[in-house]
N, C-alpha and C. Protein backbone atom coordinates (compact mmCIF):
# COMPACT_ATOMS: atom_id res chain seq x y z
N UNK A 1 -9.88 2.42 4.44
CA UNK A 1 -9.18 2.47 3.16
C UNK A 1 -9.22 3.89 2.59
N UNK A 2 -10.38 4.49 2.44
CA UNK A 2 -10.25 5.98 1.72
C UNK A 2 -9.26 6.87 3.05
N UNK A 3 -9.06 6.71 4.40
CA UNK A 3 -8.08 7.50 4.74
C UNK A 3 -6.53 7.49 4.67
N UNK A 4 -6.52 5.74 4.35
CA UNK A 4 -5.27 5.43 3.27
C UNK A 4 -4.84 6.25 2.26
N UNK A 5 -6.04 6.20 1.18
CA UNK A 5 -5.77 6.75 -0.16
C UNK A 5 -5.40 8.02 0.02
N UNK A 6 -6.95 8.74 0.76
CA UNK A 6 -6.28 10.21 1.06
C UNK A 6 -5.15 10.77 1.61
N UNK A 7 -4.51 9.88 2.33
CA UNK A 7 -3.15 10.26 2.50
C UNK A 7 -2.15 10.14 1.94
N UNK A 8 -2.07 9.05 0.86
CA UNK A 8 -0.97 8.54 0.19
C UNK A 8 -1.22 9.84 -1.20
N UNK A 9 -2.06 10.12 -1.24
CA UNK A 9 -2.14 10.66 -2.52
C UNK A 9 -1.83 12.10 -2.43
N UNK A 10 -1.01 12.37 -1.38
CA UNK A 10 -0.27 13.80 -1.23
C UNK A 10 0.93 13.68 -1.83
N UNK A 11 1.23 12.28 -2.03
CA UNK A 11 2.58 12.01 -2.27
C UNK A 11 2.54 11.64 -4.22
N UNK A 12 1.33 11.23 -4.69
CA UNK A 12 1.14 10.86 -6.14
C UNK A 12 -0.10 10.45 -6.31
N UNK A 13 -0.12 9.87 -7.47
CA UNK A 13 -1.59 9.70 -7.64
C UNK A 13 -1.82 7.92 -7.51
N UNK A 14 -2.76 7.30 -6.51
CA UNK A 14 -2.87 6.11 -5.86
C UNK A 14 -3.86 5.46 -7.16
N UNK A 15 -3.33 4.46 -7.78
CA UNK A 15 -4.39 3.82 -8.25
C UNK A 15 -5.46 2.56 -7.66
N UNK A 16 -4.61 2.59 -6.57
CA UNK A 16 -5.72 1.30 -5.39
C UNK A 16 -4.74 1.30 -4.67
N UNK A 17 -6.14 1.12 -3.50
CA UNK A 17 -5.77 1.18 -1.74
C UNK A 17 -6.25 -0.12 -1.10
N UNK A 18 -5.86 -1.39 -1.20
CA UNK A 18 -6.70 -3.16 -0.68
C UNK A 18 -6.06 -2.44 0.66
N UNK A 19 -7.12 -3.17 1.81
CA UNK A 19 -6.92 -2.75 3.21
C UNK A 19 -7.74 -4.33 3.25
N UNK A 20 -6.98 -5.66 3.62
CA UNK A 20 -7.89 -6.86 3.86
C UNK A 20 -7.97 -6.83 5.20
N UNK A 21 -9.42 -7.42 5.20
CA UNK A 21 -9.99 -8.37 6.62
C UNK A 21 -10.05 -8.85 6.85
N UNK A 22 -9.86 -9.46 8.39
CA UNK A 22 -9.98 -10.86 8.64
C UNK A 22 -11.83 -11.34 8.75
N UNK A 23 -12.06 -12.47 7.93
CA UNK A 23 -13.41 -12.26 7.96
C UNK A 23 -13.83 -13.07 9.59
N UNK A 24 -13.07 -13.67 10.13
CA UNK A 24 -13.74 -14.16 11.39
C UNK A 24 -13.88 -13.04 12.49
N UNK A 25 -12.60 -12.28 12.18
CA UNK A 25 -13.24 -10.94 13.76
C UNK A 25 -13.73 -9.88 12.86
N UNK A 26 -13.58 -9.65 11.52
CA UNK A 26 -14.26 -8.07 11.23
C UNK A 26 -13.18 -7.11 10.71
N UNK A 27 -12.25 -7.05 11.18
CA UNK A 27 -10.98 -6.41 11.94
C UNK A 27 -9.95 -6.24 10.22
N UNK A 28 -9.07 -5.11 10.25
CA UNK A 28 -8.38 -5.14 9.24
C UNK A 28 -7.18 -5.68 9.75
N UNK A 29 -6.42 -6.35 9.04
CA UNK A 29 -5.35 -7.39 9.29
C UNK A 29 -3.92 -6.54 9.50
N UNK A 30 -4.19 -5.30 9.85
CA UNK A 30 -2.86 -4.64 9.76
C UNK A 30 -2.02 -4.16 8.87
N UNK A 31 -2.38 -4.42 7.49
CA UNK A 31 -1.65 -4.01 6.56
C UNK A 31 -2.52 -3.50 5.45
N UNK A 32 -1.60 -2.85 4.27
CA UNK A 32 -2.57 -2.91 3.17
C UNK A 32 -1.55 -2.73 1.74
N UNK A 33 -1.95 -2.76 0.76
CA UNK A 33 -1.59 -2.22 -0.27
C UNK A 33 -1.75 -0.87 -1.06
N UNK A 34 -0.65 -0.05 -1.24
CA UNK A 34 -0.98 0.94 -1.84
C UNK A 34 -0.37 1.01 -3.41
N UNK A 35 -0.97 1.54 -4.66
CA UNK A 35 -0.60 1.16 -6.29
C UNK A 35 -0.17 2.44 -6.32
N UNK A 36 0.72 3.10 -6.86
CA UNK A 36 0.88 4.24 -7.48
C UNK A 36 0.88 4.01 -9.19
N UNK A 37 0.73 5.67 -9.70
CA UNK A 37 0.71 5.31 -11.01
C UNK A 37 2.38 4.94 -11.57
N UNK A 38 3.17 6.00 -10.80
CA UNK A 38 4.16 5.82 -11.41
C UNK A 38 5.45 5.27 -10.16
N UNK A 39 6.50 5.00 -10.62
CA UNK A 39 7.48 4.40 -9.57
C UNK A 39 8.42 5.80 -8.51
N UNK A 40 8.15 6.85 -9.31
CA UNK A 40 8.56 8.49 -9.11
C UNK A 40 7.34 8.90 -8.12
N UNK A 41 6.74 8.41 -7.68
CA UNK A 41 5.38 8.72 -6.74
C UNK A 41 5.49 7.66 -5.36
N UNK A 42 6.47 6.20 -5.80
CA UNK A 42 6.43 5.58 -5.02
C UNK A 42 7.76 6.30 -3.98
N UNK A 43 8.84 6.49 -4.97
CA UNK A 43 9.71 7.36 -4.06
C UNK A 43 9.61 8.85 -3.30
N UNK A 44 8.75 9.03 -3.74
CA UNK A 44 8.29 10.35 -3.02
C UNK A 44 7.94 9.83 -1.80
N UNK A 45 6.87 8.97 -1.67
CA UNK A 45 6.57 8.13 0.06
C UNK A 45 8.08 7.76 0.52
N UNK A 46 8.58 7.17 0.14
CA UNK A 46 9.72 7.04 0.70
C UNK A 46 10.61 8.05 1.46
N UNK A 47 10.61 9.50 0.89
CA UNK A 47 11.59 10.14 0.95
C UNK A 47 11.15 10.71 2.26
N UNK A 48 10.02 10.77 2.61
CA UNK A 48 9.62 11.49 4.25
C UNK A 48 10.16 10.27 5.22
N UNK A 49 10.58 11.06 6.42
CA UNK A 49 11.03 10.16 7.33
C UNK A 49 10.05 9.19 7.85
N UNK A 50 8.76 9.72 8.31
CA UNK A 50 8.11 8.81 8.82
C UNK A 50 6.26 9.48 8.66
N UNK A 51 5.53 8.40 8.45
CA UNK A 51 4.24 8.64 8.40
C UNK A 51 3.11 8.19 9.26
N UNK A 52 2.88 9.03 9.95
CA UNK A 52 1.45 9.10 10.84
C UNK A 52 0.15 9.26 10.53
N UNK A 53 -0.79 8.35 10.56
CA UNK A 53 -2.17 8.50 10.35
C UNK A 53 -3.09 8.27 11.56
N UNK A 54 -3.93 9.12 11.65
CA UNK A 54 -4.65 8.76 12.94
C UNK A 54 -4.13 8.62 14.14
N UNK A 55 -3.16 9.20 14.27
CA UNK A 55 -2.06 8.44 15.50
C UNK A 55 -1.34 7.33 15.77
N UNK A 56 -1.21 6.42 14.83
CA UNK A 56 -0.28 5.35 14.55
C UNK A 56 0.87 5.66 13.54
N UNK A 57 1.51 5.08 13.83
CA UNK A 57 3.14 5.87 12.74
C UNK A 57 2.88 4.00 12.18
N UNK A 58 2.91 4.55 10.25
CA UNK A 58 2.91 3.99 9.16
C UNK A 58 4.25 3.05 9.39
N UNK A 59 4.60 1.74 9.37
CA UNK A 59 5.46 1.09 8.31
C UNK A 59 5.60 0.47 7.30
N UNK A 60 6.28 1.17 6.21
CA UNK A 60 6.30 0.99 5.20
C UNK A 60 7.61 0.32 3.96
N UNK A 61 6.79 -0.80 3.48
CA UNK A 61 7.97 -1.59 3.12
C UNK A 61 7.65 -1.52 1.62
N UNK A 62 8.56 -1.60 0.49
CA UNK A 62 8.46 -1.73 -1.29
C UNK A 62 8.76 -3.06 -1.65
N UNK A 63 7.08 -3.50 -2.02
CA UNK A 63 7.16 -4.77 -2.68
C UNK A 63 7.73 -4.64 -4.34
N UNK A 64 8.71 -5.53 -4.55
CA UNK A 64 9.06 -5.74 -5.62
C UNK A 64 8.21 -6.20 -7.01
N UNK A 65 7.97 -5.39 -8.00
CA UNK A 65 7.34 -5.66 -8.89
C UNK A 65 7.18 -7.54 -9.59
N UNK A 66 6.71 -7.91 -9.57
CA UNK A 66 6.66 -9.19 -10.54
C UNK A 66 6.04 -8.92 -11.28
N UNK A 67 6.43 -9.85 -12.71
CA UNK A 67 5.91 -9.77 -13.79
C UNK A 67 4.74 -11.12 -13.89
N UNK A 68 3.82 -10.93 -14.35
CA UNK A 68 2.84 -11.45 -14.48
C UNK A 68 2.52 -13.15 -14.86
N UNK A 69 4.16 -13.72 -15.54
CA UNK A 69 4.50 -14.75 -15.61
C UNK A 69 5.00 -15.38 -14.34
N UNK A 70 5.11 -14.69 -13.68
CA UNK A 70 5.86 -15.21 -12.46
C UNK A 70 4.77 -15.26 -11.03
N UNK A 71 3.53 -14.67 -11.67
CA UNK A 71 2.56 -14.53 -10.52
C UNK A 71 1.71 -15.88 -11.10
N UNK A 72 1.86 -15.88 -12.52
CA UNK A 72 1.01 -17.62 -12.99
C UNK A 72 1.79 -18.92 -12.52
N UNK A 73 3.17 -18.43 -12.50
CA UNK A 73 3.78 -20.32 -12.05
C UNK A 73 3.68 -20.27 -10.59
N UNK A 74 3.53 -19.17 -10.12
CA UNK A 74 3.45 -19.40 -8.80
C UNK A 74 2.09 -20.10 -8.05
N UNK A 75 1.24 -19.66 -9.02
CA UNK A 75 -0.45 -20.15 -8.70
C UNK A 75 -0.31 -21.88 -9.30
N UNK A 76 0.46 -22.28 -9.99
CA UNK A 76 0.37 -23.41 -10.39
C UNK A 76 0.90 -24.71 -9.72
């Protein structure tokens, strides 16, 4: 996760980096979440063609904001 952050945060300032695990192998599940502060930081990641870390090339998809009412009926 911090080589997440440290990378994303060339692009803006990251307010959280979730990197989940699977708890039966250990193992990170392949994906993660990255927060920016602002939506002008999220397009900046966007605007590079492609991102490499460690030797794996990044794919990267923009989850759509929900509003917080819509994350409660969904739990219900």
């Amino acid at each position: 996760a911090e080589e997440l952050k440290e990378y994303f945060s060339q692009f803006g300032s990251v307010q959280r980096c979730q990197l989940p695990f699977d708890k039966d192998t250990g193992f990170h599940r392949r994906y993660c979440w990255i927060k920016f502060s602002t939506p002008q930081e999220v397009q900046n990641v966007f605007q590079k063609d492609s991102h490499i870390l460690e030797g794996a090339k990044l794919t990267l998809k923009q989850q759509t904001r929900r509003r917080r009412s819509q994350r409660k009926n969904q739990s219900e």
